[in-house]
N, C-alpha and C. Protein backbone atom coordinates (compact mmCIF):
# COMPACT_ATOMS: atom_id res chain seq x y z
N UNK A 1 0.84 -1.18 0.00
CA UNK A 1 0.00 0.00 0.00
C UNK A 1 0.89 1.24 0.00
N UNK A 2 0.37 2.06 -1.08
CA UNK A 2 1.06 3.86 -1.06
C UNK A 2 0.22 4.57 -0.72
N UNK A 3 0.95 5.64 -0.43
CA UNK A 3 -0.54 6.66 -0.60
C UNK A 3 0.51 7.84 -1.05
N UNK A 4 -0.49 8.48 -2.09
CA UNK A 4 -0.02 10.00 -2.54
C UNK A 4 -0.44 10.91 -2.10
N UNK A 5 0.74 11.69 -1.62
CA UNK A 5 0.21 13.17 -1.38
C UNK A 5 0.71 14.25 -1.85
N UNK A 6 -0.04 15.36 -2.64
CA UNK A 6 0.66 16.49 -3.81
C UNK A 6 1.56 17.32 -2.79
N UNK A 7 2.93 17.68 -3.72
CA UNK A 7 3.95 18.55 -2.99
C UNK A 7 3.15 19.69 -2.36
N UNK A 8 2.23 20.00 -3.13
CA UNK A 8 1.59 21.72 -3.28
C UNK A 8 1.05 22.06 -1.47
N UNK A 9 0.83 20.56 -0.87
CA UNK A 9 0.68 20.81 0.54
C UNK A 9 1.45 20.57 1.47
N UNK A 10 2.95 20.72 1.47
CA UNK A 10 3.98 20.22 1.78
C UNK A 10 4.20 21.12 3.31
N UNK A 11 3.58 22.60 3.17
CA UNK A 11 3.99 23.46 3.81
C UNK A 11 2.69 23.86 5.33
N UNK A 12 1.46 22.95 4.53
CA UNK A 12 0.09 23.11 5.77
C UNK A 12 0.57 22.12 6.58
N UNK A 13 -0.02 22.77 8.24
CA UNK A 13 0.23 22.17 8.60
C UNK A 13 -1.28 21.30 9.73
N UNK A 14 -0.55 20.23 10.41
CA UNK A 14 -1.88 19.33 11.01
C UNK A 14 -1.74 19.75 12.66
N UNK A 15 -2.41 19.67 12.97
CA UNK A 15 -2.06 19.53 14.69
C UNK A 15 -2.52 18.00 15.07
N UNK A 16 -1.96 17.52 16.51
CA UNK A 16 -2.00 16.58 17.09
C UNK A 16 -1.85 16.31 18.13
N UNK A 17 -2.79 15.44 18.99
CA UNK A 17 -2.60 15.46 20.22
C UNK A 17 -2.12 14.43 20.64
N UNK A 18 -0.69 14.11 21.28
CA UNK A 18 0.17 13.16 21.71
C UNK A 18 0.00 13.34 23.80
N UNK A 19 0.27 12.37 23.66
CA UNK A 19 0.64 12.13 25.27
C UNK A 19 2.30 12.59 25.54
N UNK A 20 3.10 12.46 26.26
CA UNK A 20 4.10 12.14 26.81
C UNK A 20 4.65 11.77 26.60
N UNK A 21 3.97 10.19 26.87
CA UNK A 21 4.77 9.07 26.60
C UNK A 21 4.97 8.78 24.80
N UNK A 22 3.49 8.85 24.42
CA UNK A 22 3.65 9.10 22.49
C UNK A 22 4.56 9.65 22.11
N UNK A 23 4.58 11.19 22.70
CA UNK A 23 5.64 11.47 21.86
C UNK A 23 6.99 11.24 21.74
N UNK A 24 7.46 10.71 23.05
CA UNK A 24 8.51 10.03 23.66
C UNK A 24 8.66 9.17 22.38
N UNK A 25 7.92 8.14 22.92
CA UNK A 25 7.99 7.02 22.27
C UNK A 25 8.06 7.06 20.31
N UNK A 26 7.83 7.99 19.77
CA UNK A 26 8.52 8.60 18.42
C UNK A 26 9.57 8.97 18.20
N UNK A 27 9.96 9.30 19.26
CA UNK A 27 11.63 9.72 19.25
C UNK A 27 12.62 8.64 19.89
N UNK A 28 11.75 7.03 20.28
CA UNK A 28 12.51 6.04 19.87
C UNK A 28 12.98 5.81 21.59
N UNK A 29 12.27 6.44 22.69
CA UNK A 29 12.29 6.00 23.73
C UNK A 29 11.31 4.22 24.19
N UNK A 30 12.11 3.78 24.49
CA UNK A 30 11.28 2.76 25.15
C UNK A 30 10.28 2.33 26.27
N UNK A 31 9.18 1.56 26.74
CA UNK A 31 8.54 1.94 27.48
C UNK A 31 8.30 0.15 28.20
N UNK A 32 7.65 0.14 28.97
CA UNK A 32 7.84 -1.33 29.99
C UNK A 32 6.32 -1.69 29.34
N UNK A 33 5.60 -1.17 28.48
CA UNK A 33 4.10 -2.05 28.06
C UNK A 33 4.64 -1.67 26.50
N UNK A 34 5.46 -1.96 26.54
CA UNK A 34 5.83 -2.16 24.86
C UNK A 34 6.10 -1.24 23.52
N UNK A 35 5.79 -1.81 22.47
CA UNK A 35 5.42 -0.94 21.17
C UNK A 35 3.95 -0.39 21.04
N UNK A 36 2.80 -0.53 21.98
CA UNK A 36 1.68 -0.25 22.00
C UNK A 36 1.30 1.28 21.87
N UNK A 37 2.47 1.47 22.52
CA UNK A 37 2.81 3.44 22.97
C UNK A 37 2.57 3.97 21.61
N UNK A 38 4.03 3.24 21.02
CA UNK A 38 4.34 4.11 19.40
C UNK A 38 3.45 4.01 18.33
N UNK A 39 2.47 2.79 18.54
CA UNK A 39 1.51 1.89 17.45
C UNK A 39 0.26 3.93 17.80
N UNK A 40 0.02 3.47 18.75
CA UNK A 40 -1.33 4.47 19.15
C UNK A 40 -0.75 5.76 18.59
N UNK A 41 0.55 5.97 18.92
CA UNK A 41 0.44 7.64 18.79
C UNK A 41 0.84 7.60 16.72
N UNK A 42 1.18 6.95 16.29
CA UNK A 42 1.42 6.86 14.55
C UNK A 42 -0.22 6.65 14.28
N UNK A 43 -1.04 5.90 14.94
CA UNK A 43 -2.74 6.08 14.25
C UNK A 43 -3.06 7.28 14.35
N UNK A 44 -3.10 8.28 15.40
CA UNK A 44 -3.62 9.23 15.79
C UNK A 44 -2.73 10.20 15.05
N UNK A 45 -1.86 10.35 14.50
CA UNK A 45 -0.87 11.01 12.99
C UNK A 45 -2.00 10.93 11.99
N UNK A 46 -1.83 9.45 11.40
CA UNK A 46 -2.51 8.52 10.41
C UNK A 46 -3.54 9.53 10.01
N UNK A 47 -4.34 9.21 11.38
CA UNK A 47 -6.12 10.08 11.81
C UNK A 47 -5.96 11.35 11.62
N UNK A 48 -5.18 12.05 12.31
CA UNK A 48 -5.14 13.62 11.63
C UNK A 48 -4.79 13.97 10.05
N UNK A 49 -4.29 13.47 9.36
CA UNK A 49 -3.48 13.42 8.05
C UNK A 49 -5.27 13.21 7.24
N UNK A 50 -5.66 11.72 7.46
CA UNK A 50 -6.73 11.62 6.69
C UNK A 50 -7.97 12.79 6.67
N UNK A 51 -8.14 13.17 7.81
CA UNK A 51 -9.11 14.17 8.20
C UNK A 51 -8.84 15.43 7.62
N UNK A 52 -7.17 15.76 7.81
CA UNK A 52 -7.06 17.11 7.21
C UNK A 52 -6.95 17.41 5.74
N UNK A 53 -6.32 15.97 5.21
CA UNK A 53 -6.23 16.17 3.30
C UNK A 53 -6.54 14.91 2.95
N UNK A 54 -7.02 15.14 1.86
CA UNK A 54 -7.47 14.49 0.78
C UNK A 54 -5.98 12.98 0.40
N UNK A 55 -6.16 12.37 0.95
CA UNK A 55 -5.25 10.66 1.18
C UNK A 55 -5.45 10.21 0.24
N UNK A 56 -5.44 9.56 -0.93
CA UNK A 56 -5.94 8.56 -1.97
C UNK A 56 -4.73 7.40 -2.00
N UNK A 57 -5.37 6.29 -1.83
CA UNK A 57 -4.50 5.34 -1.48
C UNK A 57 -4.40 4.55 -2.73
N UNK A 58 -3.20 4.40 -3.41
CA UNK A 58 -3.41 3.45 -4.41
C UNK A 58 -3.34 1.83 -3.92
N UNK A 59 -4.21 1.68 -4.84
CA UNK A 59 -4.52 -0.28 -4.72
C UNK A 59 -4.49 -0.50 -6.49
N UNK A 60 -3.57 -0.18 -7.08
CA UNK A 60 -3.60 -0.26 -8.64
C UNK A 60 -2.66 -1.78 -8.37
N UNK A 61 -2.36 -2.86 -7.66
CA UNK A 61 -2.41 -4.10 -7.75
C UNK A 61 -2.88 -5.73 -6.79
């Protein structure tokens, strides 16, 4: 799976609401309940991204 997104929005930006520990845990800190940290706070990216622009995901195979 890809997904495209045009340069032309390279420069808007998203907001997001991370915890602590999320954001920690993006910058590759470790935590004692796992990868669960980093999984949640990359959906909640994911989730803002789709909501704010237009995502088109190719499935051309």
């Amino acid at each position: 799976m890809t997904t495209q997104f045009a340069a032309n929005h390279a420069d808007e930006k998203v907001s997001v609401e991370l915890t602590r520990e999320e954001a920690l845990a993006l910058t590759g800190v470790r935590f004692h309940n796992g990868h669960k940290i980093e999984v949640d706070a990359r959906k909640k990216i994911r989730s803002a991204f789709e909501k704010a622009f237009d995502i088109a995901e190719d499935r051309a195979e």
